[in-house]
Protein backbone atom coordinates (compact mmCIF):
# COMPACT_ATOMS: atom_id res chain seq x y z
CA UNK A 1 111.80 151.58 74.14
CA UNK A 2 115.16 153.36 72.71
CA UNK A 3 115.72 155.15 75.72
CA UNK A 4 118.00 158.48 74.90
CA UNK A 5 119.11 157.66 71.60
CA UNK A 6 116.50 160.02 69.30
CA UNK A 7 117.86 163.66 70.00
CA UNK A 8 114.37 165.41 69.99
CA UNK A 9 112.85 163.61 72.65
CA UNK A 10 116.31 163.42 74.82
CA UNK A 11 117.02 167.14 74.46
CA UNK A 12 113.22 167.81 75.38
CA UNK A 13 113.28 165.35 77.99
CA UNK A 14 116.17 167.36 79.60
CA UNK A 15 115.30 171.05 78.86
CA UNK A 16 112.09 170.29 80.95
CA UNK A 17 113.59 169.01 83.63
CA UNK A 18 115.69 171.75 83.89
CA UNK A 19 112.91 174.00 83.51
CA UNK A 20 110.89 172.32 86.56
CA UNK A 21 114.17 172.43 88.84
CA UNK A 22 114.30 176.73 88.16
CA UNK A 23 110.80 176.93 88.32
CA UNK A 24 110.60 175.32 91.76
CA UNK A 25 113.77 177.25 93.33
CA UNK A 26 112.10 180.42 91.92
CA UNK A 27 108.95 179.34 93.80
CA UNK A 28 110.80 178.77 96.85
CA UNK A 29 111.97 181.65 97.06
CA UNK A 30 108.13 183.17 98.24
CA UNK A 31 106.94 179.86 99.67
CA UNK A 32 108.05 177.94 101.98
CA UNK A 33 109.84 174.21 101.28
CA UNK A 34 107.10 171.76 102.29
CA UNK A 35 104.23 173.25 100.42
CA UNK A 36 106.46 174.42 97.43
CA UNK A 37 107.58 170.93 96.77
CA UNK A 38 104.58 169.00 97.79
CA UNK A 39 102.60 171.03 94.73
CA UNK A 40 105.81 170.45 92.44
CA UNK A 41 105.39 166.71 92.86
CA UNK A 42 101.66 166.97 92.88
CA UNK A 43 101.74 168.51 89.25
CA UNK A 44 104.59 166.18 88.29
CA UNK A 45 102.49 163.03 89.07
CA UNK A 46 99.20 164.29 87.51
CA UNK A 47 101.25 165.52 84.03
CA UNK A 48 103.01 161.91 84.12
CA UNK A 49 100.14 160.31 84.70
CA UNK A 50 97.83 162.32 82.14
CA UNK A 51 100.82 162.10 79.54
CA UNK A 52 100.90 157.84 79.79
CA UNK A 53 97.16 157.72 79.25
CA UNK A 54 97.31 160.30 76.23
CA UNK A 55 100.60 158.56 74.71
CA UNK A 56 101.23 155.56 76.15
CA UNK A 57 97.65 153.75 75.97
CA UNK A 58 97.68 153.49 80.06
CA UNK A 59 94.23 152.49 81.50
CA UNK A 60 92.22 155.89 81.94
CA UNK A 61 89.13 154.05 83.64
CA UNK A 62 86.60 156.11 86.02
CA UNK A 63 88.43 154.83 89.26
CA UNK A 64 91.76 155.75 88.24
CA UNK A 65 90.61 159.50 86.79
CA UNK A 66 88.65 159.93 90.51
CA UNK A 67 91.85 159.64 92.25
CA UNK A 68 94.22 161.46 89.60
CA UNK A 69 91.20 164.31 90.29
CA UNK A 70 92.43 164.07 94.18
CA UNK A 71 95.57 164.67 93.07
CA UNK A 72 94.76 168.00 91.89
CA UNK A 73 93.50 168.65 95.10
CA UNK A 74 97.05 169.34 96.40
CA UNK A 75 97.22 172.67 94.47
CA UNK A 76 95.06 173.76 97.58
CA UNK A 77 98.33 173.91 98.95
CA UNK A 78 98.73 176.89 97.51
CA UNK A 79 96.19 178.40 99.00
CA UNK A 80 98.27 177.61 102.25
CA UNK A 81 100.81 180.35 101.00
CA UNK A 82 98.13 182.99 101.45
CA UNK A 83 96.97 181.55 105.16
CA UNK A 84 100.33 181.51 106.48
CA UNK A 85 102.81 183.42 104.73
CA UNK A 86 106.46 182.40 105.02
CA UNK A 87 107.71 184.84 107.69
């Protein structure tokens, strides 16, 4: 691993995490903080997880792809937003 020593990869690394950290204070600004950051870190463990199997060679076996599917599940969270609107 070289860690943050190539530029590309370093200043992408860090313009997307910016990017997530705006995007989730502009979501919380019409959802409230529990559901807002349990879909955040939903879609941060699915991309991380899809990202080592594309890139990294990490096991993508049946078992593993059922539960990432679960996963995915949490964006029904959203759907939370529209049952109970913040107040």
């Amino acid at each position: 691993m070289e860690g943050f020593t190539n530029i590309v990869p370093s200043v992408l690394f860090l313009c997307s995490g910016v990017m997530a950290v705006v995007l989730l204070q502009r979501a919380l600004c019409t959802s409230p903080l529990a559901i807002g950051y349990a879909v955040w870190t939903g879609i941060g463990l699915l991309g991380a997880a899809l990202l080592g199997m594309i890139f990294f060679d990490e096991p993508a076996n049946t078992l593993r792809l059922v539960f990432l599917l679960t996963l995915t599940l949490t964006l029904a969270l959203v759907g939370l937003r529209y049952v109970a609107p913040p107040e």
